[in-house]
N, C-alpha and C. Protein backbone atom coordinates (compact mmCIF):
# COMPACT_ATOMS: atom_id res chain seq x y z
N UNK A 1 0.82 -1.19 0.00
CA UNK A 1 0.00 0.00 0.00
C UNK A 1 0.85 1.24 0.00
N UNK A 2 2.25 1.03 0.55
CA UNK A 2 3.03 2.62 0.37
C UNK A 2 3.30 2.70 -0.26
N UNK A 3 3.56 2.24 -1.87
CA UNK A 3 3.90 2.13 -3.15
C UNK A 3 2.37 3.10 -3.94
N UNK A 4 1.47 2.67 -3.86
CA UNK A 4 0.44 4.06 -3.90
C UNK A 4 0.19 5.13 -3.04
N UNK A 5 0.64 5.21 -1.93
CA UNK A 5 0.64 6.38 -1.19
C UNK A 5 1.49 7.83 -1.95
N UNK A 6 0.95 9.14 -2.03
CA UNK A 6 1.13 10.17 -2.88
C UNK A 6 1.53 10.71 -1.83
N UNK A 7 2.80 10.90 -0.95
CA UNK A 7 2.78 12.09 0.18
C UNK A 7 2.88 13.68 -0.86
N UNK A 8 2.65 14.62 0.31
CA UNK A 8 2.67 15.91 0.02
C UNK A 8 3.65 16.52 -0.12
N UNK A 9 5.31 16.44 0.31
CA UNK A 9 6.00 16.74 0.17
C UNK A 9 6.54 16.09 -0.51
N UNK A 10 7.87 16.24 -1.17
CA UNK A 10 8.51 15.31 -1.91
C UNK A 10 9.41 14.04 -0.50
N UNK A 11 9.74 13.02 -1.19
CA UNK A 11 10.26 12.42 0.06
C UNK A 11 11.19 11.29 -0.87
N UNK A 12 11.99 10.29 -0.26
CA UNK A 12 12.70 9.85 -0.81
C UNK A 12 12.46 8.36 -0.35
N UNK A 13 11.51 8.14 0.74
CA UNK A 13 11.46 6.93 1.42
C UNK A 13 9.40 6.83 1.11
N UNK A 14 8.78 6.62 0.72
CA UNK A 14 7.56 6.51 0.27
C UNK A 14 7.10 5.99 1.93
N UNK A 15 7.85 5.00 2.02
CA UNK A 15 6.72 4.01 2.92
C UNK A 15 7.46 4.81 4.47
N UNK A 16 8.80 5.27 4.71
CA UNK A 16 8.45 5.97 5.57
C UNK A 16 7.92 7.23 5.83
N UNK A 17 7.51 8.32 4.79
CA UNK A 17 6.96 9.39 5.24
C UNK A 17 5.50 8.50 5.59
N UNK A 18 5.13 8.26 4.89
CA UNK A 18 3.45 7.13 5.05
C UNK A 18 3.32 6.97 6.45
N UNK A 19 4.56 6.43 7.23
CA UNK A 19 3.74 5.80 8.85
C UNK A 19 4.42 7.56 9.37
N UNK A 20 5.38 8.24 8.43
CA UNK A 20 5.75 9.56 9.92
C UNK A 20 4.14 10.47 9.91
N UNK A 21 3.50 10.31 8.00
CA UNK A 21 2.37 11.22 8.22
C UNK A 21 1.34 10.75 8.95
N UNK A 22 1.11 9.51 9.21
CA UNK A 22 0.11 8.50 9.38
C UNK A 22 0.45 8.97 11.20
N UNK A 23 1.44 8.58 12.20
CA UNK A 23 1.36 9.13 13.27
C UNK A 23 1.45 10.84 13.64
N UNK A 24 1.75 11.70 12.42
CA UNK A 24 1.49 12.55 12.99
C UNK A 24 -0.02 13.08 12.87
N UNK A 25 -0.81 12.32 11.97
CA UNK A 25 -1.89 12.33 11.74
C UNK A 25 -2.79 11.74 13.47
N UNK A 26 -2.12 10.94 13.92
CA UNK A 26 -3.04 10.11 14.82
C UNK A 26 -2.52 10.94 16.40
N UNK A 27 -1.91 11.85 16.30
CA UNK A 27 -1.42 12.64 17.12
C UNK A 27 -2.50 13.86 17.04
N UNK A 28 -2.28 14.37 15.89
CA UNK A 28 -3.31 15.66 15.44
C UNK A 28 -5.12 15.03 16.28
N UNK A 29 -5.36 14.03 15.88
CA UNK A 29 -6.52 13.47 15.88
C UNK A 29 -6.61 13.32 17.98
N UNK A 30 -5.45 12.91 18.66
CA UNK A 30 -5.61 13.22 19.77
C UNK A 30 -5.55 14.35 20.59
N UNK A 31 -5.05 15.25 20.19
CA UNK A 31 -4.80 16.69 19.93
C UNK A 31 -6.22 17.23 20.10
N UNK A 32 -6.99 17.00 19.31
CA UNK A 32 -8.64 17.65 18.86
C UNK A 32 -9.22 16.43 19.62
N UNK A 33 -9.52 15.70 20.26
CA UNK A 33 -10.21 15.03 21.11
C UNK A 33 -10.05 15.22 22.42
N UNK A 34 -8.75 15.62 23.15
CA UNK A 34 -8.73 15.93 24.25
C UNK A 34 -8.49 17.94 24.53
N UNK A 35 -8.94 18.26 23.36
CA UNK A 35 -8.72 19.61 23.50
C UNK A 35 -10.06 20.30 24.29
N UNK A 36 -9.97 21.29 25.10
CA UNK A 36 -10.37 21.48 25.86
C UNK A 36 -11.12 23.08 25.01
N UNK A 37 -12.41 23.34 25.50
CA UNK A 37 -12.73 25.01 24.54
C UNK A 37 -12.24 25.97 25.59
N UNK A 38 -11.67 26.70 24.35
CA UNK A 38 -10.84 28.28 24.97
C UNK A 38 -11.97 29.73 25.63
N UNK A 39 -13.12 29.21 24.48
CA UNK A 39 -14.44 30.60 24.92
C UNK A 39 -15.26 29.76 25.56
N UNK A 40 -15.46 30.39 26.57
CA UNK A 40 -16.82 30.16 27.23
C UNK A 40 -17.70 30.56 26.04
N UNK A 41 -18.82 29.11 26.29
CA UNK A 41 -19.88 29.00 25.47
C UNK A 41 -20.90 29.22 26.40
N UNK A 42 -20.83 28.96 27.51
CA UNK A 42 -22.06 28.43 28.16
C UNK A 42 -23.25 29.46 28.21
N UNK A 43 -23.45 30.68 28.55
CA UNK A 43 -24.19 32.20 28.73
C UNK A 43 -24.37 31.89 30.21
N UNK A 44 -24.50 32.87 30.54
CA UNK A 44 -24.79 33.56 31.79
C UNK A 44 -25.76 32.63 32.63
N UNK A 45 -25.78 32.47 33.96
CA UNK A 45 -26.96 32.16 34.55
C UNK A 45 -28.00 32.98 34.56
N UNK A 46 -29.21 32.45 33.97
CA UNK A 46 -30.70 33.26 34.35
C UNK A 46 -30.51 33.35 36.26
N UNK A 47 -30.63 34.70 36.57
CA UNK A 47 -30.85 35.37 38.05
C UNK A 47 -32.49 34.62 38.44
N UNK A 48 -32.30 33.88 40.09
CA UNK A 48 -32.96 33.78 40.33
C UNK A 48 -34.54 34.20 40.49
N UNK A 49 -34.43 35.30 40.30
CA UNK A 49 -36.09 36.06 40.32
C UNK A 49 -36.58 36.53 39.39
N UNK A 50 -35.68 35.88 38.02
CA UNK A 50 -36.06 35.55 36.51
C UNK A 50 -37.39 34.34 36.70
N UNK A 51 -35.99 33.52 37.26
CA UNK A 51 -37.21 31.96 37.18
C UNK A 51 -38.39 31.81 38.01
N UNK A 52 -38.22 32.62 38.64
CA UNK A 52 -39.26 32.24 40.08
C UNK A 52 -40.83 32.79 39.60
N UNK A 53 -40.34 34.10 38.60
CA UNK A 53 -41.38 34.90 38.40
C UNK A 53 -42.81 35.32 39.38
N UNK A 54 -42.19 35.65 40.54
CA UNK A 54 -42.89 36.08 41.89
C UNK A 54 -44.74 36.57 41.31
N UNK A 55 -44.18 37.59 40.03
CA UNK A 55 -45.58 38.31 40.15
C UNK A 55 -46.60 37.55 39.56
N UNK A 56 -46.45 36.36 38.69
CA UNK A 56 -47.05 35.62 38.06
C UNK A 56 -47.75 34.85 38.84
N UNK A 57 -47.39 33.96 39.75
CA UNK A 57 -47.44 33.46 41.45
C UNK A 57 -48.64 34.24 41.74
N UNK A 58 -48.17 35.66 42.07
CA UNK A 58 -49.37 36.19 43.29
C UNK A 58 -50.50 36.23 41.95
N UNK A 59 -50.06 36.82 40.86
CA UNK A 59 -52.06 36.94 39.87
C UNK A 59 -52.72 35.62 39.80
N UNK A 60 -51.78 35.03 39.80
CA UNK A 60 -52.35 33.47 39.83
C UNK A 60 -52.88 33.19 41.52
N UNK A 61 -52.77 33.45 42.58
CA UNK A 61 -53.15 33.51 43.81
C UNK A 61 -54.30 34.31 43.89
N UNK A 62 -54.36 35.42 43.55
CA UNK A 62 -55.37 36.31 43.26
C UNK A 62 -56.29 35.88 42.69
N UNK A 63 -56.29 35.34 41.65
CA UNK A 63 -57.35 34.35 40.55
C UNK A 63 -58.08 33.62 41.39
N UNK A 64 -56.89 32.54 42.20
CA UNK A 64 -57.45 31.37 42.62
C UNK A 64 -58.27 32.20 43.78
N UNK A 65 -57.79 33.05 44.44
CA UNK A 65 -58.81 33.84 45.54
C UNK A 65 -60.24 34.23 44.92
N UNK A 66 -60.24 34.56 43.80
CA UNK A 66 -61.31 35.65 43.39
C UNK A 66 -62.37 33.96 43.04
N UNK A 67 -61.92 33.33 42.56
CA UNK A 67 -62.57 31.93 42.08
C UNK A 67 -63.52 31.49 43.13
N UNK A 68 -63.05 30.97 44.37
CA UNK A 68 -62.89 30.81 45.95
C UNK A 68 -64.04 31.45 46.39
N UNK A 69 -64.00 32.79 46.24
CA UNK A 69 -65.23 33.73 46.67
C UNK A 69 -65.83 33.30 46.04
N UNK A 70 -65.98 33.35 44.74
CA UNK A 70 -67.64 33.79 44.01
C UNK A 70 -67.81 31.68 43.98
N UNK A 71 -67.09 31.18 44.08
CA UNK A 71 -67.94 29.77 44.54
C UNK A 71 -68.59 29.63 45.82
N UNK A 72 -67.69 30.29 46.66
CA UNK A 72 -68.70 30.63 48.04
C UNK A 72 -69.94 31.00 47.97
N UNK A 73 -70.02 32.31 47.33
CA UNK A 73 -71.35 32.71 47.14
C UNK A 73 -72.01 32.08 46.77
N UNK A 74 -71.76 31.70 45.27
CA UNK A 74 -72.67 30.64 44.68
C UNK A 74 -73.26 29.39 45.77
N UNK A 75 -72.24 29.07 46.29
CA UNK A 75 -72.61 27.91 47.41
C UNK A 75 -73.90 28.04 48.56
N UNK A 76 -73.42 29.76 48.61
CA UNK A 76 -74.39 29.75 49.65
C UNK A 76 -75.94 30.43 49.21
N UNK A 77 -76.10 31.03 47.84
CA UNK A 77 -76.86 31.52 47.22
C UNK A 77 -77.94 30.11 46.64
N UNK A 78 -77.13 28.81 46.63
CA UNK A 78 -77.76 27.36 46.07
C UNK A 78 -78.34 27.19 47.67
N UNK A 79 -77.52 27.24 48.46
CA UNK A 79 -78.43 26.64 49.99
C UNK A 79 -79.33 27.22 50.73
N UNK A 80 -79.04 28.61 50.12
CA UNK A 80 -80.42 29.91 50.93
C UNK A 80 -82.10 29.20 49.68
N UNK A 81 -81.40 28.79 48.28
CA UNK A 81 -82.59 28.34 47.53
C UNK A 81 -83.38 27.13 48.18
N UNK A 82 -82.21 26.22 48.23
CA UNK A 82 -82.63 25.07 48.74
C UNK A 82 -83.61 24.96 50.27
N UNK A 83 -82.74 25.90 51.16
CA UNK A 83 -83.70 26.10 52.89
C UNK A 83 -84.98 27.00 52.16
N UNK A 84 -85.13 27.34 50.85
CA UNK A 84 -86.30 28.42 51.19
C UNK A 84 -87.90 27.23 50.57
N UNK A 85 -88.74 28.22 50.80
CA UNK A 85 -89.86 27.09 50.54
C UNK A 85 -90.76 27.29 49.07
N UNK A 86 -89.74 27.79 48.25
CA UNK A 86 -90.54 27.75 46.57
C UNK A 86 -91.39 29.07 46.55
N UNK A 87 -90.95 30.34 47.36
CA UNK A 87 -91.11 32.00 46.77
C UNK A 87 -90.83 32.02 45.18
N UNK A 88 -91.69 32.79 44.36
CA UNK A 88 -90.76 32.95 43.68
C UNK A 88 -91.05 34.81 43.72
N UNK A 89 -89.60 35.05 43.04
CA UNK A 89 -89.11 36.22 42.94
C UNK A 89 -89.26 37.23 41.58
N UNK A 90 -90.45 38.13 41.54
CA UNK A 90 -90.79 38.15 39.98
C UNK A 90 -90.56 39.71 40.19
N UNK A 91 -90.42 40.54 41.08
CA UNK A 91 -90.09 41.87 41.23
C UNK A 91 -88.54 42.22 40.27
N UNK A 92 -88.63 43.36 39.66
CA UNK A 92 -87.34 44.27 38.87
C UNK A 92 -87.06 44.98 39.83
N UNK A 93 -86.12 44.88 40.66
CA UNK A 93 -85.82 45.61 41.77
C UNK A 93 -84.81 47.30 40.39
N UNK A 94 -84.35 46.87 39.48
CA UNK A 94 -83.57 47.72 38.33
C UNK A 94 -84.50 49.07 38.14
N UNK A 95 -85.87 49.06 38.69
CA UNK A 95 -85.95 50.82 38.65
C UNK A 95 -86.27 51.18 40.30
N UNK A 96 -86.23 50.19 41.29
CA UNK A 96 -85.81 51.03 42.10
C UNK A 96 -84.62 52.14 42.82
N UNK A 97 -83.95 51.64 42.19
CA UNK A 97 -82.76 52.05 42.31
C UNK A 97 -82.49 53.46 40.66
N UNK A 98 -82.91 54.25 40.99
CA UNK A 98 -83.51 55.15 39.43
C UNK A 98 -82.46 56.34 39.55
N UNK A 99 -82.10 56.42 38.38
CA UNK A 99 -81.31 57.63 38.65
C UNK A 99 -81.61 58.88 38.95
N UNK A 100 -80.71 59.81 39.61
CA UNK A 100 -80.91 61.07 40.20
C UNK A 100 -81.29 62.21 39.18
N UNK A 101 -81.27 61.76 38.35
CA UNK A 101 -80.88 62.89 37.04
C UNK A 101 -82.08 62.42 36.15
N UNK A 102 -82.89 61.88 36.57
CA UNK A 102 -84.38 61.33 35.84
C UNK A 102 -84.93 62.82 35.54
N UNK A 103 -85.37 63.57 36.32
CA UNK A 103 -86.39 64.96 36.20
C UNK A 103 -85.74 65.79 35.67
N UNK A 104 -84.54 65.93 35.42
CA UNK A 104 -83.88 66.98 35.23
C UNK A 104 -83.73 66.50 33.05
N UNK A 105 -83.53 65.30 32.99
CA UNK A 105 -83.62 65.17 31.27
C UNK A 105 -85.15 64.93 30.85
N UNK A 106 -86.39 64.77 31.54
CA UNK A 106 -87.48 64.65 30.82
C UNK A 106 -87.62 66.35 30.78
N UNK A 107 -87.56 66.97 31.85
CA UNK A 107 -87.71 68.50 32.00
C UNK A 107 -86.93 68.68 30.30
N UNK A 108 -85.65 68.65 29.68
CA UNK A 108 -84.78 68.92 28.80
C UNK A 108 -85.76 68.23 27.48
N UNK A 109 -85.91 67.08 27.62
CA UNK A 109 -86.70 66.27 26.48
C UNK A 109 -87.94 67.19 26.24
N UNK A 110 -88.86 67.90 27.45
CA UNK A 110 -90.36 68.19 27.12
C UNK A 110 -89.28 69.75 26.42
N UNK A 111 -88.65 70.57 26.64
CA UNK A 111 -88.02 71.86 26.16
C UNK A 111 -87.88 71.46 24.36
N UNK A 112 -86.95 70.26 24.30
CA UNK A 112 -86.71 70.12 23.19
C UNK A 112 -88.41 69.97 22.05
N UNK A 113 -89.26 69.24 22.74
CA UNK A 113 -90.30 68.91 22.12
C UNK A 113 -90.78 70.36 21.58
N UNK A 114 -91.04 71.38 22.24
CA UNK A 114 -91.80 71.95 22.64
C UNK A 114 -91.08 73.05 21.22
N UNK A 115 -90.11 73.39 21.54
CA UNK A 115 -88.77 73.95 20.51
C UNK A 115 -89.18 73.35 18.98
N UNK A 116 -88.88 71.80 18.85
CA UNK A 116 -89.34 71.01 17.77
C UNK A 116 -90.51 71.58 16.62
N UNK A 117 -91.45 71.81 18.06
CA UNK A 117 -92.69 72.01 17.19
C UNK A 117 -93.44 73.47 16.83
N UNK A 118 -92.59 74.55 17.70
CA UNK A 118 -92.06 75.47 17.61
C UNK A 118 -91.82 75.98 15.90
N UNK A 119 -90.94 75.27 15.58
CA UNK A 119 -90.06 75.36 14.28
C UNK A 119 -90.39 75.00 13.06
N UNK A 120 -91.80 73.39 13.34
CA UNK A 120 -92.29 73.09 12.55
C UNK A 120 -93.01 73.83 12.29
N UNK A 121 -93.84 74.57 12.99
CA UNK A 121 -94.90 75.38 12.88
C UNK A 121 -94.47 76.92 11.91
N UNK A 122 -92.98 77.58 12.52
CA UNK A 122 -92.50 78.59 11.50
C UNK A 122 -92.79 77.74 9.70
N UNK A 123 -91.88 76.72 9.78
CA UNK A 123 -91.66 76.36 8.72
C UNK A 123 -93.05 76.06 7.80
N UNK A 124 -93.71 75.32 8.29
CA UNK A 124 -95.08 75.37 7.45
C UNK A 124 -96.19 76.59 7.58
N UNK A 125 -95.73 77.58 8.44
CA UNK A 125 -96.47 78.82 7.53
C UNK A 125 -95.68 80.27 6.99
N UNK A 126 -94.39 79.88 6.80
CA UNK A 126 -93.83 80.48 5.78
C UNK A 126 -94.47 80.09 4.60
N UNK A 127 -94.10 80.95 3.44
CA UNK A 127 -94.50 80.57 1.86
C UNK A 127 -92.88 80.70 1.23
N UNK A 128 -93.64 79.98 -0.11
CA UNK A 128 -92.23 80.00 -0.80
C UNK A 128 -91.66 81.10 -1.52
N UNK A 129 -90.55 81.33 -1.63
CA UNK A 129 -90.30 82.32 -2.67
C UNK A 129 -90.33 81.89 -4.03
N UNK A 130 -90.38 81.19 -4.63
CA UNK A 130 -90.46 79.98 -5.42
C UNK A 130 -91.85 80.38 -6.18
N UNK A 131 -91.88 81.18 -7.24
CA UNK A 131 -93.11 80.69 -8.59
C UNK A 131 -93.21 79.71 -9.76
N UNK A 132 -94.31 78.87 -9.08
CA UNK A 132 -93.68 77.81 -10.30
C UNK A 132 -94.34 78.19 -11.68
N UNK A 133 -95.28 78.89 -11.20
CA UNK A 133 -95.86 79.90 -13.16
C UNK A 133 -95.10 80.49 -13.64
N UNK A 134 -93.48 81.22 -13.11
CA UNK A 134 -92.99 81.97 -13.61
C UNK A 134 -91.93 81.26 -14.21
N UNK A 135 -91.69 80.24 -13.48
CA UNK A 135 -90.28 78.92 -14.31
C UNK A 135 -91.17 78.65 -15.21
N UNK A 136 -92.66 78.05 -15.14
CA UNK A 136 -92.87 77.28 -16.52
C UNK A 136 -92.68 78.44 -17.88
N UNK A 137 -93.49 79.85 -17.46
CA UNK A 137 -93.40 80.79 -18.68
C UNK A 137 -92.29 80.84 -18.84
N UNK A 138 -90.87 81.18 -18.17
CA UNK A 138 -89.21 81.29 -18.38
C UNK A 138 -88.96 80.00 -19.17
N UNK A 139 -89.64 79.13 -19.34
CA UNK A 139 -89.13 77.51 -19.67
C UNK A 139 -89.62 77.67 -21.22
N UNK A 140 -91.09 78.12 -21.13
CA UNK A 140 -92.24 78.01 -22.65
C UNK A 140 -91.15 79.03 -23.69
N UNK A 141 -90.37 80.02 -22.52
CA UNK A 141 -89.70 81.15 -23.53
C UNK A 141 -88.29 80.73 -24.12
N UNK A 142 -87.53 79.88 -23.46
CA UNK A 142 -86.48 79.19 -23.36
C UNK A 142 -86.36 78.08 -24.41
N UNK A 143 -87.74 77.85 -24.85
CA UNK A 143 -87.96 76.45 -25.48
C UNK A 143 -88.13 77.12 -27.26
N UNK A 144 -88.60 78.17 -26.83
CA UNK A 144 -89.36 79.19 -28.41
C UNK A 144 -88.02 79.74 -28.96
N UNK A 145 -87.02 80.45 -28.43
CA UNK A 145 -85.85 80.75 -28.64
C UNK A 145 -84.86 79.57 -29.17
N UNK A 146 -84.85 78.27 -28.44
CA UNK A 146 -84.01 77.37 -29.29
C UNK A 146 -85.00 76.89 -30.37
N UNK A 147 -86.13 76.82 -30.50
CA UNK A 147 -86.85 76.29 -31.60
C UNK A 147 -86.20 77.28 -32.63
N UNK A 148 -85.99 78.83 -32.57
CA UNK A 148 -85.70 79.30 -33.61
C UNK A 148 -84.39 79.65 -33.86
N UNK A 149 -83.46 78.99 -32.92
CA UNK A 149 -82.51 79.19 -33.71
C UNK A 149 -81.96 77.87 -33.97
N UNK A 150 -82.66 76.81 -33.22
CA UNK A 150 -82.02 75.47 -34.13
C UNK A 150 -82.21 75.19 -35.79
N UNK A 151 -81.19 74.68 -36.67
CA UNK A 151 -81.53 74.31 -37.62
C UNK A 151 -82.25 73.51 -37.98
N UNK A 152 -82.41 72.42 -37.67
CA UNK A 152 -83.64 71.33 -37.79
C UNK A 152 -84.46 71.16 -36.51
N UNK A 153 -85.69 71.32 -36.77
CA UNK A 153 -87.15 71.15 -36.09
C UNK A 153 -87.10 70.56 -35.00
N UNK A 154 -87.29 70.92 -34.02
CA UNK A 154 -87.44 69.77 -32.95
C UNK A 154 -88.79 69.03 -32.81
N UNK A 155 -88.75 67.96 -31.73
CA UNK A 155 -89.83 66.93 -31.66
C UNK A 155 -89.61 65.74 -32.11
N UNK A 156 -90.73 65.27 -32.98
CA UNK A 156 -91.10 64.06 -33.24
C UNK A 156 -91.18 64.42 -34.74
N UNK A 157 -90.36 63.50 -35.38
CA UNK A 157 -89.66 63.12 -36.78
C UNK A 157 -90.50 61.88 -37.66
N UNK A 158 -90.79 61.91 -38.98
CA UNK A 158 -91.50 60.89 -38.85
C UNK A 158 -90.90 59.41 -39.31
N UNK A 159 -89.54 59.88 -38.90
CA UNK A 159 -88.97 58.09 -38.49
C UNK A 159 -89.51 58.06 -37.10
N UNK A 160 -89.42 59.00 -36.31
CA UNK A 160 -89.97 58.43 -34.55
C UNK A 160 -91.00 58.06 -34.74
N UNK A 161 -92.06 58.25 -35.47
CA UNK A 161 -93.33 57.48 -35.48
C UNK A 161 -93.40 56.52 -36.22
């Protein structure tokens, strides 16, 4: 096999450059297996109160609190049904509770009405300025003037009929 071996340099012994490249080859190769890395690769440690994420914890505590309550209620809103003896409850308690400011916008609503009709009333007994006898005669005169100065006749042609 060192009789086909091509070393890279010139050499005079074939078959010994072959085993000098061949161990310095198997040297190189231990070289890069026990070599150790020069840069830190690793990155930084994440800081503890990265991972812990404290505030996430308490909204999530908060949640589970707010959950907690309104099952309570519910709990006890099912057992006040259950101890009661089949009332039923058909009252809108939603206008007792009426707002403060009720009298003060119908008072505004009856003003506006009142204004409304007010206005309608200008408006339908004004008259118009508007003659419509005097557009049609301006129109009959408008129509007599191009009749005479168009060159051919207007109307109805007796291909149109």
């Amino acid at each position: 096999m060192h009789k086909a071996y091509q070393p890279l340099k010139p050499a005079t012994n074939k078959y010994l450059q072959k085993k000098w490249d061949q161990t310095h080859y198997k040297e190189h190769r231990n070289k890069v297996k026990n070599a150790k890395p020069v840069v830190d690769t690793k990155g930084i440690e994440t800081p503890s109160h990265v991972q812990l994420k404290l505030k996430k914890l308490q909204l999530q505590e908060e949640k589970l609190a707010i959950i907690e309550r309104d099952n309570h209620l519910l709990s006890s809103r099912l057992a006040n049904i259950m101890l009661s003896k089949g009332l039923i409850d058909h009252r809108n308690h939603s206008f007792e509770h009426s707002s403060l400011n009720t009298e003060k916008r119908r008072k505004k609503l009856l003003e506006v009405g009142c204004e409304n009709r007010a206005m309608l009333q200008r408006i339908t007994a004004c008259e118009s300025d508007y003659r419509r006898q005097r557009w049609e005669e301006d129109w009959k005169k408008i129509e007599h003037q191009r009749d005479d100065i168009a060159k051919y006749p207007r109307g109805l042609t007796k291909k149109d009929i």
